[in-house]
C-alpha atoms as a PDB file:
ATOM      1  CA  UNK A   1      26.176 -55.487  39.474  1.00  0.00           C
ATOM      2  CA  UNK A   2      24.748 -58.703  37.697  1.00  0.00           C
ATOM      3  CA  UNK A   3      25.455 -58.561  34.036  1.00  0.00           C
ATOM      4  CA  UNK A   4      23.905 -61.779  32.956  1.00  0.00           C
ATOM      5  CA  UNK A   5      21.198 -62.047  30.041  1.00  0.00           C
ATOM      6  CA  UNK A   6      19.017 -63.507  32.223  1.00  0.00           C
ATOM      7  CA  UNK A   7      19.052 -60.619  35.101  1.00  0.00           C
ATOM      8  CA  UNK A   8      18.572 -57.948  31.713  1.00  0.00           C
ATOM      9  CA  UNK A   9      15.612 -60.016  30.415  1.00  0.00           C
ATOM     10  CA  UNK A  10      14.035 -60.040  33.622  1.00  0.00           C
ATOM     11  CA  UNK A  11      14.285 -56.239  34.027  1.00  0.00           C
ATOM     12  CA  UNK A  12      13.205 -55.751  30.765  1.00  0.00           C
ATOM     13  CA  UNK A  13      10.018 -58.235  31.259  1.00  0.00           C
ATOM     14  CA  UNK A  14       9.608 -55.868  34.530  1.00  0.00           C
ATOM     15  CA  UNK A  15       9.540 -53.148  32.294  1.00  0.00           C
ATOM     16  CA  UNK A  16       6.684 -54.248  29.701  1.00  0.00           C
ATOM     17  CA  UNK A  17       8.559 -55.727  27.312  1.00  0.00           C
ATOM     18  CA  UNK A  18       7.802 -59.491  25.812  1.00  0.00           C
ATOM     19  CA  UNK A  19       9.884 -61.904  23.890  1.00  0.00           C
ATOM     20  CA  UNK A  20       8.987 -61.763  20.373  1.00  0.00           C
ATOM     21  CA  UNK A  21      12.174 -63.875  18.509  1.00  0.00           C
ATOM     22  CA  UNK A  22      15.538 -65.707  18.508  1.00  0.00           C
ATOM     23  CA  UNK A  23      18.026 -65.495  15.706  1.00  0.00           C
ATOM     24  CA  UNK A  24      21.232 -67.206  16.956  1.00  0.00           C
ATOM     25  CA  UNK A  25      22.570 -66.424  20.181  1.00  0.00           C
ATOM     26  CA  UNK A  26      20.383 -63.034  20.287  1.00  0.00           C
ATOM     27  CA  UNK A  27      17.080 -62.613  21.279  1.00  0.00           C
ATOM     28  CA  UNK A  28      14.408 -59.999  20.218  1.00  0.00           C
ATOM     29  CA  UNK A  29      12.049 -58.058  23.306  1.00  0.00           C
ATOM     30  CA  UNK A  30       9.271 -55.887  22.205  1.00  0.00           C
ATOM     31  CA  UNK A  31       7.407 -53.014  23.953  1.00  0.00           C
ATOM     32  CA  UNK A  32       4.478 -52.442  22.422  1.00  0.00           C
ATOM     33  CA  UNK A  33       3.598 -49.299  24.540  1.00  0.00           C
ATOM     34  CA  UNK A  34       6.463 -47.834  23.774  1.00  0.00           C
ATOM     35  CA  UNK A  35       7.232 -49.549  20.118  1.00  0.00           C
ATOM     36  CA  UNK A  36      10.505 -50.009  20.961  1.00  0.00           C
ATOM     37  CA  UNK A  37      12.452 -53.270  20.357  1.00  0.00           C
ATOM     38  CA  UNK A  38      15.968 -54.377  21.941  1.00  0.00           C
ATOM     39  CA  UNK A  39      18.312 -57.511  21.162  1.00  0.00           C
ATOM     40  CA  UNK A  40      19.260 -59.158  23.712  1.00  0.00           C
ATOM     41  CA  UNK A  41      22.806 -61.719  23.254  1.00  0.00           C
ATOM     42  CA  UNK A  42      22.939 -65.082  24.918  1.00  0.00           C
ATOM     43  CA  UNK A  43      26.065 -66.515  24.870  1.00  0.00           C
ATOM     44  CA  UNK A  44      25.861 -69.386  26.781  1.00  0.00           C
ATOM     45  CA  UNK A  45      26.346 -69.116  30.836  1.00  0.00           C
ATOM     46  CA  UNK A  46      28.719 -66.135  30.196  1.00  0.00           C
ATOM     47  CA  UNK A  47      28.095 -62.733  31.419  1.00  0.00           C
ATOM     48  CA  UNK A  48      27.318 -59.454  29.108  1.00  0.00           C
ATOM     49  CA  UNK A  49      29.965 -56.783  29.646  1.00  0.00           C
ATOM     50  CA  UNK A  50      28.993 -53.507  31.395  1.00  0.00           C
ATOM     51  CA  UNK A  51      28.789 -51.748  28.742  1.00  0.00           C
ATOM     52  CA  UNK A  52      26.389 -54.028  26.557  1.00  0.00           C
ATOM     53  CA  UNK A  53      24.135 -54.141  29.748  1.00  0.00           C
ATOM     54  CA  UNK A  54      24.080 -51.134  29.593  1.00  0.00           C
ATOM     55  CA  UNK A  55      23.185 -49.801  25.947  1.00  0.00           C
ATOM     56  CA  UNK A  56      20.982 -52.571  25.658  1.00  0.00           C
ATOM     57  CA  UNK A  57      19.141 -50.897  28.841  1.00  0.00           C
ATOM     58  CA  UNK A  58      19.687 -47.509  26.893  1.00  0.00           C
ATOM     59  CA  UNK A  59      18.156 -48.549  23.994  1.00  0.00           C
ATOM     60  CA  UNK A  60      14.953 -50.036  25.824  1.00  0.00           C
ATOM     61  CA  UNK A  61      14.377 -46.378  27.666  1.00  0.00           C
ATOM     62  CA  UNK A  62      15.226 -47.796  31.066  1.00  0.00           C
ATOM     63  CA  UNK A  63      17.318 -45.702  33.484  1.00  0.00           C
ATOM     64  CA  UNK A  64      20.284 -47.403  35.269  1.00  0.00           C
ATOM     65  CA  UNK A  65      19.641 -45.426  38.542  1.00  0.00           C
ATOM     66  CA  UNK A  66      16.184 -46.859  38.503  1.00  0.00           C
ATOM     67  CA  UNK A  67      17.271 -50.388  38.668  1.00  0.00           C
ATOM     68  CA  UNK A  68      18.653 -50.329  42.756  1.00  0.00           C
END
């Protein structure tokens, strides 16, 4: 499983969302179909654990079974 920001960001872009904000190291996608809004941490080249990936996925509405 690929746990970098940028794989997340592109599944979320997949998904409707848009990037609306940085603040730091985190940045801010927004659905506006489904008003929802998720943070998204960059930390450099490093990967996100699992089980950020995952919440962050949680939060946005997206199914983990629907991403294989």
């Amino acid at each position: 499983m690929n746990l970098s920001p940028k794989h997340l960001i592109k599944i979320l872009e997949e998904q409707g969302f848009f990037y609306k904000r940085t603040k730091g190291s985190h940045q801010l996608y927004y659905n506006p179909i489904t008003n929802k809004t998720v943070i998204v941490p960059v930390h450099g080249g490093k990967d996100m654990r699992k089980g950020t990936f995952l919440a962050v996925l949680k939060q946005a509405g997206i199914d983990k079974t629907e991403l294989n």
